[in-house]
Structures are given as C-alpha cells and as structure tokens.
N, C-alpha and C. Protein backbone atom coordinates (compact mmCIF):
# COMPACT_ATOMS: atom_id res chain seq x y z
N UNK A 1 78.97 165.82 69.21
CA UNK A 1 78.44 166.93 69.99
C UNK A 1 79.62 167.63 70.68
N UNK A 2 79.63 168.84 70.87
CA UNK A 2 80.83 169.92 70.96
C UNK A 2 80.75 170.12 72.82
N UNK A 3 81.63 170.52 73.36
CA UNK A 3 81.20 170.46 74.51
C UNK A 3 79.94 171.97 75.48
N UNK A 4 80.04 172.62 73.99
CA UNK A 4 79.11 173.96 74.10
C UNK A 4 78.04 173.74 74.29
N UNK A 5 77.44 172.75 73.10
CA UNK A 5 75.89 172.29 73.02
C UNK A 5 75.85 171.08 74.42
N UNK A 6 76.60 170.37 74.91
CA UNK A 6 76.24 170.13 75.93
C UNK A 6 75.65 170.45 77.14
N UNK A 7 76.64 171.56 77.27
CA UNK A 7 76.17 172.59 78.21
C UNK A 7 74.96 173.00 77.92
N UNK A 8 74.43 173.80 77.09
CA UNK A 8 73.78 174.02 76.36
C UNK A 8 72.10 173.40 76.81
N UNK A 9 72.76 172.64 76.20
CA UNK A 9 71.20 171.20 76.46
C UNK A 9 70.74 170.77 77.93
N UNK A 10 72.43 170.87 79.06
CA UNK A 10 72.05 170.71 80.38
C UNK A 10 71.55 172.03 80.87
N UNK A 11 71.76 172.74 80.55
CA UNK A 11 70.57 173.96 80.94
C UNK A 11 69.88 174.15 80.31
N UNK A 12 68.97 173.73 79.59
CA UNK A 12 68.04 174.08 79.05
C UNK A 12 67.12 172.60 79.28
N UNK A 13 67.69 171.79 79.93
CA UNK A 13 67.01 170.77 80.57
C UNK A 13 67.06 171.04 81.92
N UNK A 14 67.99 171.35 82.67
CA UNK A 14 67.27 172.32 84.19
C UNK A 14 66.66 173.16 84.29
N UNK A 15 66.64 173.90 83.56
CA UNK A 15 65.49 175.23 83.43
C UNK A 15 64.20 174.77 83.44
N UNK A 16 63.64 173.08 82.30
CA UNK A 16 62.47 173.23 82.30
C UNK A 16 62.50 171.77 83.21
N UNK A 17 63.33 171.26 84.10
CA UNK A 17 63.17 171.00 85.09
C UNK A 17 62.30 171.44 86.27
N UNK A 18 62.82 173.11 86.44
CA UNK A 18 62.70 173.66 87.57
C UNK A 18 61.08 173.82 87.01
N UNK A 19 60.68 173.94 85.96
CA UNK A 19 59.26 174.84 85.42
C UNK A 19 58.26 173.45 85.91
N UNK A 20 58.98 171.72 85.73
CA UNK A 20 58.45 170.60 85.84
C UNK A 20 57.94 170.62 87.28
N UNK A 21 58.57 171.33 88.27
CA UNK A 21 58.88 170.86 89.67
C UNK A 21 57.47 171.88 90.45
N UNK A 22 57.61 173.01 89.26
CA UNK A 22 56.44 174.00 89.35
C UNK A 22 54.72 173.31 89.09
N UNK A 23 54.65 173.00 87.95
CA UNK A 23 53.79 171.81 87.22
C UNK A 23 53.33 170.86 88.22
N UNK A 24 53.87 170.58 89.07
CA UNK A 24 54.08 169.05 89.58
C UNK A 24 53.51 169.46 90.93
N UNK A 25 53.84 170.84 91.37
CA UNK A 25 53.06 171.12 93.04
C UNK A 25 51.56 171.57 92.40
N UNK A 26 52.01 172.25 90.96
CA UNK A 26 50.35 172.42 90.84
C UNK A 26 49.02 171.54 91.05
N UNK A 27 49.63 170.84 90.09
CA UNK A 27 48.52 169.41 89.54
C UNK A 27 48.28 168.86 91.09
N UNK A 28 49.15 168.34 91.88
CA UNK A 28 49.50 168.34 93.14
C UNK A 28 48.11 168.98 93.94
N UNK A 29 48.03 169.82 93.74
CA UNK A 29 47.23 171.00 94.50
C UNK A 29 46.08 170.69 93.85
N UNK A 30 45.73 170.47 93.21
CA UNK A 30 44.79 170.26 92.09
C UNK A 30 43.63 169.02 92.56
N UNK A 31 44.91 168.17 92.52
CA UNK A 31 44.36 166.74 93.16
C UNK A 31 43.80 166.32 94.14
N UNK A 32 44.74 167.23 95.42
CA UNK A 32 44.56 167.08 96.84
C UNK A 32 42.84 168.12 96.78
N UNK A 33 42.39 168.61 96.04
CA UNK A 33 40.93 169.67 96.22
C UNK A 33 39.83 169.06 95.19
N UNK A 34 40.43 167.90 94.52
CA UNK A 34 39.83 167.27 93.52
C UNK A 34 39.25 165.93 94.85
N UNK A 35 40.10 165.19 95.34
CA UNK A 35 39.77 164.48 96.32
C UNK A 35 39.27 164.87 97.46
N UNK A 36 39.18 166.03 97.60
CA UNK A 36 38.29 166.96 99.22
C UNK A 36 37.08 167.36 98.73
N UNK A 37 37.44 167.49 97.18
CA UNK A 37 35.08 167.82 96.69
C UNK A 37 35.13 166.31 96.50
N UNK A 38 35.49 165.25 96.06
CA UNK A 38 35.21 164.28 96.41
C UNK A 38 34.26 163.65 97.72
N UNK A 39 35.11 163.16 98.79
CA UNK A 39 34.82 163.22 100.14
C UNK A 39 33.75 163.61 100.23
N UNK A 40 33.41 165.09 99.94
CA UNK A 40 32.56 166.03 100.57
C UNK A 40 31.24 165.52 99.81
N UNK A 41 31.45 165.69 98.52
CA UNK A 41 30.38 165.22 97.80
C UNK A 41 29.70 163.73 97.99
N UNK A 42 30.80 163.05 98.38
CA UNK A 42 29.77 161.77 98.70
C UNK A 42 29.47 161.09 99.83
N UNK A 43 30.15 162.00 101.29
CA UNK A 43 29.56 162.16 102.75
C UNK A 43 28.29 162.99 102.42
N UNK A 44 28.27 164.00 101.69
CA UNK A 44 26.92 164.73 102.15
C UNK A 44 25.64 163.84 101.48
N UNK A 45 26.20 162.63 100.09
CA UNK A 45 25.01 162.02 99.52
C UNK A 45 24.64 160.86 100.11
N UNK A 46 25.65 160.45 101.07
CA UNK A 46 25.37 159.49 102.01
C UNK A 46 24.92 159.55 103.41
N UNK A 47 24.87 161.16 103.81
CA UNK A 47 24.08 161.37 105.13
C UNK A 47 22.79 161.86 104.53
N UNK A 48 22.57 162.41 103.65
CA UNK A 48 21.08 162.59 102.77
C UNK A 48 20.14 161.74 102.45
N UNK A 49 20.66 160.23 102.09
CA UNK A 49 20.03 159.02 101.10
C UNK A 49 19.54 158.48 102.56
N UNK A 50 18.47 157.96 102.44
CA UNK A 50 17.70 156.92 103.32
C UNK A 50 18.03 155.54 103.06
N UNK A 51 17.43 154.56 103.83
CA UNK A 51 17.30 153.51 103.56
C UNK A 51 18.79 152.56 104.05
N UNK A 52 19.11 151.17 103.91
CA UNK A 52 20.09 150.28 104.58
C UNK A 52 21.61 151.49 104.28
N UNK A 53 22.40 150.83 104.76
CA UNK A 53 23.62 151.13 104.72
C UNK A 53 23.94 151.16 103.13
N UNK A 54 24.09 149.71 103.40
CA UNK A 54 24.24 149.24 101.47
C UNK A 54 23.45 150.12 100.33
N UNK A 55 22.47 150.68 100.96
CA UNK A 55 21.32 151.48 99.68
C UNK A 55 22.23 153.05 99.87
N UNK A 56 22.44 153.62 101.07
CA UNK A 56 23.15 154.53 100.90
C UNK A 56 24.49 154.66 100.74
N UNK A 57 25.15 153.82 100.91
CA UNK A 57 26.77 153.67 99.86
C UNK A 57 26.52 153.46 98.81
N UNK A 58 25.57 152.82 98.32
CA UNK A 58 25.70 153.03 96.70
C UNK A 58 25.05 154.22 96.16
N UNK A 59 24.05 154.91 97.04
CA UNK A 59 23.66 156.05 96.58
C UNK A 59 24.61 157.45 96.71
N UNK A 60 25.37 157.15 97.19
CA UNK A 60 26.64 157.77 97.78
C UNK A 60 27.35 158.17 96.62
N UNK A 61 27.54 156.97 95.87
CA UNK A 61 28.91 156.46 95.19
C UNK A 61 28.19 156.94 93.56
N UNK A 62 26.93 156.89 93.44
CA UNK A 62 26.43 157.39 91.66
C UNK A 62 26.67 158.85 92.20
N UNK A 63 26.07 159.25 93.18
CA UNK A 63 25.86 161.00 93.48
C UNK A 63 27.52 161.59 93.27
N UNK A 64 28.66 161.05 93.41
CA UNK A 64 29.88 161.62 93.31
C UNK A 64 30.63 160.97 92.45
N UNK A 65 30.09 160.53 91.29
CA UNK A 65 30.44 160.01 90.03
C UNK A 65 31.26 161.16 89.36
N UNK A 66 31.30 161.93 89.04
CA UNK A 66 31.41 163.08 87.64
C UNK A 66 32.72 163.67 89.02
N UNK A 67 32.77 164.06 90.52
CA UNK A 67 33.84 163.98 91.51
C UNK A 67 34.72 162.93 91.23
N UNK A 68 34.47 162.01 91.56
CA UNK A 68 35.56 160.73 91.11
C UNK A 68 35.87 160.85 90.17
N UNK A 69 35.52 160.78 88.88
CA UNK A 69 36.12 161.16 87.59
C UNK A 69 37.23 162.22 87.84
N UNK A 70 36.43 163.57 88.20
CA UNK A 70 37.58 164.57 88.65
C UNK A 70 38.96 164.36 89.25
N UNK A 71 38.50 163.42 90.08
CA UNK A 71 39.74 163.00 90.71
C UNK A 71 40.71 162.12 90.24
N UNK A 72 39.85 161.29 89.31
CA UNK A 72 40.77 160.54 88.64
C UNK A 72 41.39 160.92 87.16
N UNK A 73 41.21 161.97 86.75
CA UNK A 73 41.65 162.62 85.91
C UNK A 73 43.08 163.38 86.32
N UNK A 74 42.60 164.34 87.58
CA UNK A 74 43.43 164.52 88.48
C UNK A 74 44.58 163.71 88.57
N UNK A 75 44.84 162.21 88.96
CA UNK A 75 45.70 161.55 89.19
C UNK A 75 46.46 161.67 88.17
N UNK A 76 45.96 160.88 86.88
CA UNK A 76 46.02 160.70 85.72
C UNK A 76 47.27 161.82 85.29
N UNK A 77 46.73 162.95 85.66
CA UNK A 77 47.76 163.75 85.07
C UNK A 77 48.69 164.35 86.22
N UNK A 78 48.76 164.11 87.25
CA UNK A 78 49.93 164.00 88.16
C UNK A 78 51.00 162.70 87.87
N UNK A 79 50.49 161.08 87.41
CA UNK A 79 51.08 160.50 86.61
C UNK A 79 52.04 161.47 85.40
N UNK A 80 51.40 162.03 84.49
CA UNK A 80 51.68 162.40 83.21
C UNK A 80 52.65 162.95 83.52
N UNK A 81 52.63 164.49 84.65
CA UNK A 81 53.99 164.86 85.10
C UNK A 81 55.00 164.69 85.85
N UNK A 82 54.27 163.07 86.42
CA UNK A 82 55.79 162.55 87.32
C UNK A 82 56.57 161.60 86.36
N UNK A 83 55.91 161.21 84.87
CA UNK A 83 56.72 160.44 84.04
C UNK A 83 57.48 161.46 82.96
N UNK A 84 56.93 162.34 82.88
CA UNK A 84 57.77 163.62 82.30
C UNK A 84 59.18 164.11 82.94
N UNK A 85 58.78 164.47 84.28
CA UNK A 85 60.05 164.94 85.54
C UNK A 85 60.81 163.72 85.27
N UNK A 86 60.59 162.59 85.37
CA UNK A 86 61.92 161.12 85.24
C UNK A 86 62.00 161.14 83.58
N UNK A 87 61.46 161.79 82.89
CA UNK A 87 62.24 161.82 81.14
C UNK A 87 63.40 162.74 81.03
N UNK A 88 62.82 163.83 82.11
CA UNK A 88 63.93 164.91 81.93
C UNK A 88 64.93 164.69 82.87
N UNK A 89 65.14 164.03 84.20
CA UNK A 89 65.75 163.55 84.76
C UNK A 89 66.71 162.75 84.14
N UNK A 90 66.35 161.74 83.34
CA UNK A 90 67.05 161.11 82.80
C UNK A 90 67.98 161.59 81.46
N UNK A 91 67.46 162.39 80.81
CA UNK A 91 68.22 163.49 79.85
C UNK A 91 69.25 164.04 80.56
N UNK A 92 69.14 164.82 81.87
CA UNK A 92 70.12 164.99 82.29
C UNK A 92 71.00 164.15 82.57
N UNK A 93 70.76 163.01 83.19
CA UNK A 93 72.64 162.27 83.37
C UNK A 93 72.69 161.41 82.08
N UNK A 94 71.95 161.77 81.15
CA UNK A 94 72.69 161.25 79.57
C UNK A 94 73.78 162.29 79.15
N UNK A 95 73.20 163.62 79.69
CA UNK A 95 74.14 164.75 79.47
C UNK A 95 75.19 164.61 79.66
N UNK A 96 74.58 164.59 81.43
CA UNK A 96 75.99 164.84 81.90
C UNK A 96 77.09 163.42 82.32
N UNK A 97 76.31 162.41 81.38
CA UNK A 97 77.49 161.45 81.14
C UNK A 97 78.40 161.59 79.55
N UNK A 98 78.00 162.02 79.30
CA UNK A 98 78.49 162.72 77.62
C UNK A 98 79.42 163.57 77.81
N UNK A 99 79.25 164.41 78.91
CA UNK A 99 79.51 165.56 79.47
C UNK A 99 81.67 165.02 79.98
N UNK A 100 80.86 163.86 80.98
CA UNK A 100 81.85 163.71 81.57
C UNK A 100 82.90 162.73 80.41
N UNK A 101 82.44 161.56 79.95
CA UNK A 101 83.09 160.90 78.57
C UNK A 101 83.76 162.04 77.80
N UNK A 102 83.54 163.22 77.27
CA UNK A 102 84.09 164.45 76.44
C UNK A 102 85.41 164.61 77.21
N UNK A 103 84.90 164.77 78.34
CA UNK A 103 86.35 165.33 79.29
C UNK A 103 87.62 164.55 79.35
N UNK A 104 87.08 163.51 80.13
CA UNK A 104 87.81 161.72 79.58
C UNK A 104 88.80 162.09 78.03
N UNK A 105 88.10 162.11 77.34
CA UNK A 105 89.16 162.15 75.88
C UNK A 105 89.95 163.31 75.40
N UNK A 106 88.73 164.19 75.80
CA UNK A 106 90.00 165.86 76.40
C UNK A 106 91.16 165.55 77.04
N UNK A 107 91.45 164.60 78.04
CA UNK A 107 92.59 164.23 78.82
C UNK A 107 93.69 163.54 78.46
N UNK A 108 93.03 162.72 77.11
CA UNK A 108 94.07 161.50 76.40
C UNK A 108 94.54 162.59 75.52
C-alpha cells in the first residue's frame, strides 16, 4: 500500500466516522422517545387496570408489550451503531499504524 491510498482510506474512514457520530445521536434520540412512550404507556395501563397491585403490574406490562418491543429494538440498534463506530475506530489506527510503519522505512 502506497502512502497515497493510505491517506486516502484515513479519510474516507473519518468522513464516515463523522456521518457514524451523526447515526449514533440519532438512534440515540430515537431510543430515549422509544423508552418515554414506553413509561407512559404502561403508567397510564397501570393507573387504569383495577384490582391487586400484582393484577395491575401485570396488566401494565401485556398493555405496553408492542412499546417494549419498540424499545428494545431501539437498543438493539444503538448496539448495531456503537459496534460499527469501534469497527471504524479501529480501521483507523490500523491506518494510521501502517501509516506510521511506512514512514519508519521511509527513514532507513
């Protein structure tokens, strides 16, 4: 590898860094409103439901089923792009150890 395409590759791995970092407040945002209709959805099915405590936490907890899912989908793919951001993270100091090794033998 030439020391052009290095370069090369380290910007074009910060670039979609920066697009990752974008991605990452989204889903982010996503999550944090995925877990607030959560909440909401299963305080309002648990001040609604009659009966023991125990009868309305669990009536609570089917009524914000398809919410929880949401939310856990949600996670799921805030996972997906925080193991993406550390793939490309890590591309970079493969780079820019290649980067620096090139230079190294440039010197000898």
């Amino acid at each position: 590898m030439i020391a052009s395409q290095i370069v090369q590759e380290l910007a074009e791995l910060t670039a979609e860094n920066r697009k990752g970092i974008e991605v990452y407040a989204e889903v982010m945002e996503h999550l944090a409103r995925c877990e607030n209709t959560l909440d909401t959805v299963e305080a309002r099915a648990f001040l609604s439901a009659s009966g023991s405590v125990a009868e309305r936490q669990a009536h609570a907890k089917l009524e914000a089923a398809e919410a929880r899912l949401e939310r856990d989908l949600a996670k799921a793919q805030v996972d997906r792009v925080r193991a993406k951001l550390r793939a490309i993270e890590s591309a970079i100091m493969s780079q820019a150890t290649a980067a620096k090794v090139m230079q190294a033998e440039m010197k000898l």
